[in-house]
N, C-alpha and C. Protein backbone atom coordinates (compact mmCIF):
# COMPACT_ATOMS: atom_id res chain seq x y z
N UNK A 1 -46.24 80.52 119.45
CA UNK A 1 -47.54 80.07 119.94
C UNK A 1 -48.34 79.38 118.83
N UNK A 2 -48.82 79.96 117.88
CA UNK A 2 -48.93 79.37 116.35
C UNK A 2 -49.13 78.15 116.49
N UNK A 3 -47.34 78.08 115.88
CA UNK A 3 -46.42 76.76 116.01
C UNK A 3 -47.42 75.34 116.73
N UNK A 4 -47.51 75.74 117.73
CA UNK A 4 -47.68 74.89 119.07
C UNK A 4 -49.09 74.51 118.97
N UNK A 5 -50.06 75.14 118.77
CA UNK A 5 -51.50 74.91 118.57
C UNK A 5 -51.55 74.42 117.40
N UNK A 6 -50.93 74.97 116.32
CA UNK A 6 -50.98 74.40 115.06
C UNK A 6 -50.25 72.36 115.18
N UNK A 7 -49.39 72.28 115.60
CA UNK A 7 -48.84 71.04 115.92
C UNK A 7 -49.80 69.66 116.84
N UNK A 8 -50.50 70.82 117.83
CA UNK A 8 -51.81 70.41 118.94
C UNK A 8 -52.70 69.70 118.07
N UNK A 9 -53.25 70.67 117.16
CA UNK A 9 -54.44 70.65 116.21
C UNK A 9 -54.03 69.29 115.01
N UNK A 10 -52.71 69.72 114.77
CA UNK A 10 -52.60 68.20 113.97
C UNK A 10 -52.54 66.80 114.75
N UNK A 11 -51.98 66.97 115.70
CA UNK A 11 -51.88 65.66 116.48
C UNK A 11 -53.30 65.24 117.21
N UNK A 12 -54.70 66.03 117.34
CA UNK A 12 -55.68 65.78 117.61
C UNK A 12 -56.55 65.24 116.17
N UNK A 13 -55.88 65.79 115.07
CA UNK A 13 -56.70 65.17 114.13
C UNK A 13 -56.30 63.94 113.74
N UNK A 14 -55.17 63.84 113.61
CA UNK A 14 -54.43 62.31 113.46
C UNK A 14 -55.50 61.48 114.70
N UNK A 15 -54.85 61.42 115.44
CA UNK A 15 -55.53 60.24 116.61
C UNK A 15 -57.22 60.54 116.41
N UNK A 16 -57.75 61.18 116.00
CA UNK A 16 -59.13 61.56 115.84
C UNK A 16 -59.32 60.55 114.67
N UNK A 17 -58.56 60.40 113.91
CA UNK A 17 -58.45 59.11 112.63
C UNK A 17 -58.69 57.69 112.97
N UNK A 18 -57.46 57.61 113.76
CA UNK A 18 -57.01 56.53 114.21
C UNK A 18 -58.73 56.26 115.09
N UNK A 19 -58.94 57.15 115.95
CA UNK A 19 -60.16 56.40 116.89
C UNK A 19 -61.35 55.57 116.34
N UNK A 20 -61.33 56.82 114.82
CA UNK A 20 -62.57 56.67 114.09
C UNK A 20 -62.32 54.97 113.18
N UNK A 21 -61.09 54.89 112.99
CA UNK A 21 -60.60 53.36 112.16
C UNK A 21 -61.00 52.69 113.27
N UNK A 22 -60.56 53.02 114.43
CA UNK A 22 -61.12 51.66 115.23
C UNK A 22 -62.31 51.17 115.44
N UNK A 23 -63.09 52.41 115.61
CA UNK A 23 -64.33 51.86 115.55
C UNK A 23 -65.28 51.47 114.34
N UNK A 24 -64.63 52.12 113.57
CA UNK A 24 -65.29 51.34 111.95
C UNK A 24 -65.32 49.90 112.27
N UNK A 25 -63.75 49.75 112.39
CA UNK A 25 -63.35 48.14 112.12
C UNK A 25 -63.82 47.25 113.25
N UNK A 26 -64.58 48.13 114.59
CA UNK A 26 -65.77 47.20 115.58
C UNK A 26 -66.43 47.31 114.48
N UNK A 27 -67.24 48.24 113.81
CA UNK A 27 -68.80 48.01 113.55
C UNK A 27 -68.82 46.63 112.09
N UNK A 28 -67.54 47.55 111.78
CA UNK A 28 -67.57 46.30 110.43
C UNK A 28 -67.14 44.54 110.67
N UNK A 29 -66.50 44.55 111.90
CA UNK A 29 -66.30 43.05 112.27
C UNK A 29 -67.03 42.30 112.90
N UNK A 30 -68.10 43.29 114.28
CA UNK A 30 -69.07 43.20 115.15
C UNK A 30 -70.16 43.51 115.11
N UNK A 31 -70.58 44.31 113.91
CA UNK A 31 -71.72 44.83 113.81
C UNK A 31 -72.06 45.06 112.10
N UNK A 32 -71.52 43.94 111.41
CA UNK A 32 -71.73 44.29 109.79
C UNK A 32 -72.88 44.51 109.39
N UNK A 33 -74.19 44.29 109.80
CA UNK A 33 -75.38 44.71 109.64
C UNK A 33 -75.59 46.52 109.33
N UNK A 34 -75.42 46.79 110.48
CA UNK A 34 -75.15 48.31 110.90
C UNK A 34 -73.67 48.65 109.60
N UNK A 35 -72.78 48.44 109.52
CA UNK A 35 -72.04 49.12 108.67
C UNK A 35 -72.32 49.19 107.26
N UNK A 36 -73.34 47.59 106.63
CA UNK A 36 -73.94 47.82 105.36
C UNK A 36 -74.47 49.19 105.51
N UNK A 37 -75.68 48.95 106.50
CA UNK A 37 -77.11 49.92 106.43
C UNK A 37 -76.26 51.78 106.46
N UNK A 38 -75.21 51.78 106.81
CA UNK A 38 -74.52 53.17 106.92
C UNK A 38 -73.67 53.21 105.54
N UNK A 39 -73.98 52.50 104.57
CA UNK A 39 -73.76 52.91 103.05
C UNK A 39 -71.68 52.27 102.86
N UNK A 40 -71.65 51.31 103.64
CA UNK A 40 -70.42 50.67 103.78
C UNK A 40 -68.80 51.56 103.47
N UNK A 41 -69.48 52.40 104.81
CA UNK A 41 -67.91 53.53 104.49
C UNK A 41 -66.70 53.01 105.19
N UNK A 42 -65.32 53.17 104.81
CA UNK A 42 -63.83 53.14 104.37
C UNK A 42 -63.68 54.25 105.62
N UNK A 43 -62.52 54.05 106.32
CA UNK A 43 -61.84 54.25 107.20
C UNK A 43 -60.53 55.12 106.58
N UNK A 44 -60.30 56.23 107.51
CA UNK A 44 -59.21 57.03 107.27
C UNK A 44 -57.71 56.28 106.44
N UNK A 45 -57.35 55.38 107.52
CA UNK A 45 -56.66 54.25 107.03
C UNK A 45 -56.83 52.77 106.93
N UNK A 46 -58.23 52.41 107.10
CA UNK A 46 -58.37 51.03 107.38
C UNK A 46 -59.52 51.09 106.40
N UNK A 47 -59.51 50.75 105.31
CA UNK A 47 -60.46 50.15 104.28
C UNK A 47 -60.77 48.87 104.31
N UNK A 48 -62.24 48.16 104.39
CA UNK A 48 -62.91 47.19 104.41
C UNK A 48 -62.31 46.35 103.29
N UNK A 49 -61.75 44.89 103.14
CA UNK A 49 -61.84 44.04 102.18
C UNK A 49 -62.39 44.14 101.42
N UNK A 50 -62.65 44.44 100.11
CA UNK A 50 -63.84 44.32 98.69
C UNK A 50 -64.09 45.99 98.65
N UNK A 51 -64.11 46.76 99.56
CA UNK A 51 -64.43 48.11 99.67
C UNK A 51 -63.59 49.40 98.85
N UNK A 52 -63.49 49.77 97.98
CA UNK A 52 -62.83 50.89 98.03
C UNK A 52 -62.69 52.11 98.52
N UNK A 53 -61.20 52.91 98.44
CA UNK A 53 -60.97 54.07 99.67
C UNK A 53 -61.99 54.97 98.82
N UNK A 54 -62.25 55.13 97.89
CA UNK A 54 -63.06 56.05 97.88
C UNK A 54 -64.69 56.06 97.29
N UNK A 55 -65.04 54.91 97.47
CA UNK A 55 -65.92 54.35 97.47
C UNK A 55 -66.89 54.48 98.83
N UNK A 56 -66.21 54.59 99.39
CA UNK A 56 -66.62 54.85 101.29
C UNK A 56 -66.85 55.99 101.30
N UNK A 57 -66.40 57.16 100.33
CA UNK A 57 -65.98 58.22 100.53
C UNK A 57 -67.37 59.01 101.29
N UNK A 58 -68.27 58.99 100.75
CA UNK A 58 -69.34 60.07 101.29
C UNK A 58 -69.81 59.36 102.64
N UNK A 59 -70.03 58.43 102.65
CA UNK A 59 -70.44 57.97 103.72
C UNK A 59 -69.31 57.87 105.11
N UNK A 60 -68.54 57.53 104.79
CA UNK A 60 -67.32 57.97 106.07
C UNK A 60 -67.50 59.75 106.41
N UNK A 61 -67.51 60.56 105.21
CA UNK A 61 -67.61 61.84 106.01
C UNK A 61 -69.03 61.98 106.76
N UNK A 62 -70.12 61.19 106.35
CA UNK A 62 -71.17 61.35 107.16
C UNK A 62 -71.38 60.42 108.38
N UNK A 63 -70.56 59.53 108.73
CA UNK A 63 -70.10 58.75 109.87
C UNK A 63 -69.15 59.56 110.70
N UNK A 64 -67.96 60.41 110.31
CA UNK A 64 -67.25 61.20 111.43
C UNK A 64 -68.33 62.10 111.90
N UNK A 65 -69.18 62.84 111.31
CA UNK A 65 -69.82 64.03 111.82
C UNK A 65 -71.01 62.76 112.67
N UNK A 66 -71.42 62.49 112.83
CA UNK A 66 -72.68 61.12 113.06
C UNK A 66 -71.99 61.00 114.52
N UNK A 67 -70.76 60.84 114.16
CA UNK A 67 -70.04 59.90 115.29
C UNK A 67 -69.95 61.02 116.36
N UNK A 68 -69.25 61.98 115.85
CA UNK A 68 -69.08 63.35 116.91
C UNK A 68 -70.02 63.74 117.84
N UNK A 69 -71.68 63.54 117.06
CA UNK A 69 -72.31 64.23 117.93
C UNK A 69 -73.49 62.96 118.35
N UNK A 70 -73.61 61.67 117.90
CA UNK A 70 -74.47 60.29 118.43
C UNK A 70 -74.07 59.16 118.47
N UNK A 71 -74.61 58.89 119.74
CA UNK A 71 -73.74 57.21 120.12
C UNK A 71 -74.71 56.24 119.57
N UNK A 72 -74.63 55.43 118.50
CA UNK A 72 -75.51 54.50 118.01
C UNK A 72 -75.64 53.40 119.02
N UNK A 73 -77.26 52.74 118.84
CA UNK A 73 -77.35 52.02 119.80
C UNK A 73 -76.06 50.70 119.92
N UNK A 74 -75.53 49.87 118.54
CA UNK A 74 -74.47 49.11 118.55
C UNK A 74 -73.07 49.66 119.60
N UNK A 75 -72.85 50.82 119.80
CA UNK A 75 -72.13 51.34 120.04
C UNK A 75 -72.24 51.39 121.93
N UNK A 76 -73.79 51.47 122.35
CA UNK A 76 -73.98 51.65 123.70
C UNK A 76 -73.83 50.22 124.17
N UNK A 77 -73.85 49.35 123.36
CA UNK A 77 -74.08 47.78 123.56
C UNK A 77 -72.59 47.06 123.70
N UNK A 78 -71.84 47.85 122.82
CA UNK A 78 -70.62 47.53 123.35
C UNK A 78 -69.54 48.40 124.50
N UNK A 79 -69.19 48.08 125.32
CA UNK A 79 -68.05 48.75 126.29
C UNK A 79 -66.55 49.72 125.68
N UNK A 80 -66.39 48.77 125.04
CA UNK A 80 -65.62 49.42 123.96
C UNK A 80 -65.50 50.10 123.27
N UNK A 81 -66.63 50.36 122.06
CA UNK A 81 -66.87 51.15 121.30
C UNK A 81 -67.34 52.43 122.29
N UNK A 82 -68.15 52.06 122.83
CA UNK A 82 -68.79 53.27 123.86
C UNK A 82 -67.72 54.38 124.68
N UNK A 83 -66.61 53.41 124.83
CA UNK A 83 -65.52 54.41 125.78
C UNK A 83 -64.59 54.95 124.28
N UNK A 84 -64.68 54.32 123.07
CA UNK A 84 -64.09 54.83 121.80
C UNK A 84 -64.85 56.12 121.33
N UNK A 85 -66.20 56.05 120.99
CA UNK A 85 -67.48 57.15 120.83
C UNK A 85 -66.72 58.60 121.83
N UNK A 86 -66.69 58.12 122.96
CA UNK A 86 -66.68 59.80 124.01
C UNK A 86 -65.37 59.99 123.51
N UNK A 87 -64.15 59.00 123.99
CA UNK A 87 -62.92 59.80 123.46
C UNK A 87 -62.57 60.12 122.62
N UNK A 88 -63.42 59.83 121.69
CA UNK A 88 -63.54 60.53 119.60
C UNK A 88 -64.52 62.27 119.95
N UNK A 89 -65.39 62.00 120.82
CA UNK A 89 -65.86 63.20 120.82
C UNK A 89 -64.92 64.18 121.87
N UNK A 90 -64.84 63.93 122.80
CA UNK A 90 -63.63 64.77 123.69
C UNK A 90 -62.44 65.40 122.55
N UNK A 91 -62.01 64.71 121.83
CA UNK A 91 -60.66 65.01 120.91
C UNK A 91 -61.13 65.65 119.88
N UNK A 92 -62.52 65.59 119.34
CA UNK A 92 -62.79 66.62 118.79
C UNK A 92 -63.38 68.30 119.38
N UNK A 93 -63.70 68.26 120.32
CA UNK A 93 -63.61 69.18 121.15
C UNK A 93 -62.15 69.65 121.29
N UNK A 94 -61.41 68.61 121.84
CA UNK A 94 -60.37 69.54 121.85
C UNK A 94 -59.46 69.96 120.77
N UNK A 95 -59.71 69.16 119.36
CA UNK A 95 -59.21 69.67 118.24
C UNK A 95 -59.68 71.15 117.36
N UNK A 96 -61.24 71.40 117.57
CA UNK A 96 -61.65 72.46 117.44
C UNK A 96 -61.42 73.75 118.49
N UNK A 97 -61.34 73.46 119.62
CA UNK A 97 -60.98 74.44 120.22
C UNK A 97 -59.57 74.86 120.10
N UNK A 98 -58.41 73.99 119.54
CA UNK A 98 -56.93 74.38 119.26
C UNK A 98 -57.56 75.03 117.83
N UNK A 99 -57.90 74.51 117.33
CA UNK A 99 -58.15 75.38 116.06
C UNK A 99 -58.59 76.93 115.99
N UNK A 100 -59.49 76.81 116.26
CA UNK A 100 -60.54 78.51 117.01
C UNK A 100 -59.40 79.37 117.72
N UNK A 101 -58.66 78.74 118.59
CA UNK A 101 -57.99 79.60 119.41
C UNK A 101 -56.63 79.73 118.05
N UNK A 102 -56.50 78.99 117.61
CA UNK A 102 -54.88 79.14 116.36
C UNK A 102 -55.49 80.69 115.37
N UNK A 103 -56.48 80.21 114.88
CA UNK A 103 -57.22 81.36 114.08
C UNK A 103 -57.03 82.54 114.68
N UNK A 104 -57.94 82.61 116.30
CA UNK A 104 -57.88 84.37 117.38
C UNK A 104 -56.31 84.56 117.11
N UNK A 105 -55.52 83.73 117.29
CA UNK A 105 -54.20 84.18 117.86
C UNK A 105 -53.39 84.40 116.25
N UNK A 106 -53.88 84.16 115.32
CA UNK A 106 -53.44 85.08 114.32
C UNK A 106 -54.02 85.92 113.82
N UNK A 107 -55.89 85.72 113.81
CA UNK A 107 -55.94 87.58 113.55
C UNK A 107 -56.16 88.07 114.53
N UNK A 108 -55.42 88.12 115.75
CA UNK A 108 -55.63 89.06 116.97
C UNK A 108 -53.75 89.48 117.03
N UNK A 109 -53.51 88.99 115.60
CA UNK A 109 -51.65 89.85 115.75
C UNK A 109 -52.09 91.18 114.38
N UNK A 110 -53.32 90.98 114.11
CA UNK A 110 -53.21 92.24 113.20
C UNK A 110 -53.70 93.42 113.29
């Protein structure tokens, strides 16, 4: 059981990556205004031209948490990004809840 949630939980964080690169690379292609003013953060795997990966660094972790829980107005304006926003938040829902439940189900074997 473990196994299986533990495998769940990685494969929700991966694509939880991937969602979040995509929509960087809207805001940074479609909305570069907005990606300066958010301190020009670097993507899981998709780093901005001129940008470094860890140069982005603080500001990308304050863009996943941003992203999880508010849809910026650029974001309501586009169709795209907007249906990217919920299914980044849905997958984190369901990545935390495989998690929470991986945790019960190992200290609930002791």
């Amino acid at each position: 059981m473990e196994l299986y949630l533990g495998i769940g939980f990685f494969i929700a964080v991966i694509i939880n990556f991937i969602l979040y690169d995509m929509l960087l690379s809207i805001q940074h292609s479609d909305h570069n205004d907005e990606w300066v003013k958010s301190g020009k953060p670097c993507g899981m795997f998709f780093t901005p031209e001129g940008q470094s990966y860890f140069g982005g660094y603080f500001a990308r972790m304050a863009k996943i948490l941003a992203w999880s829980l508010v849809t910026e107005k650029w974001m309501k304006e586009d169709p795209k990004s907007l249906r990217l926003s919920r299914l980044m938040r849905v997958l984190a829902m369901i990545q935390w809840g495989l998690w929470f439940l991986f945790i019960a189900v190992i200290y609930g074997r002791k």
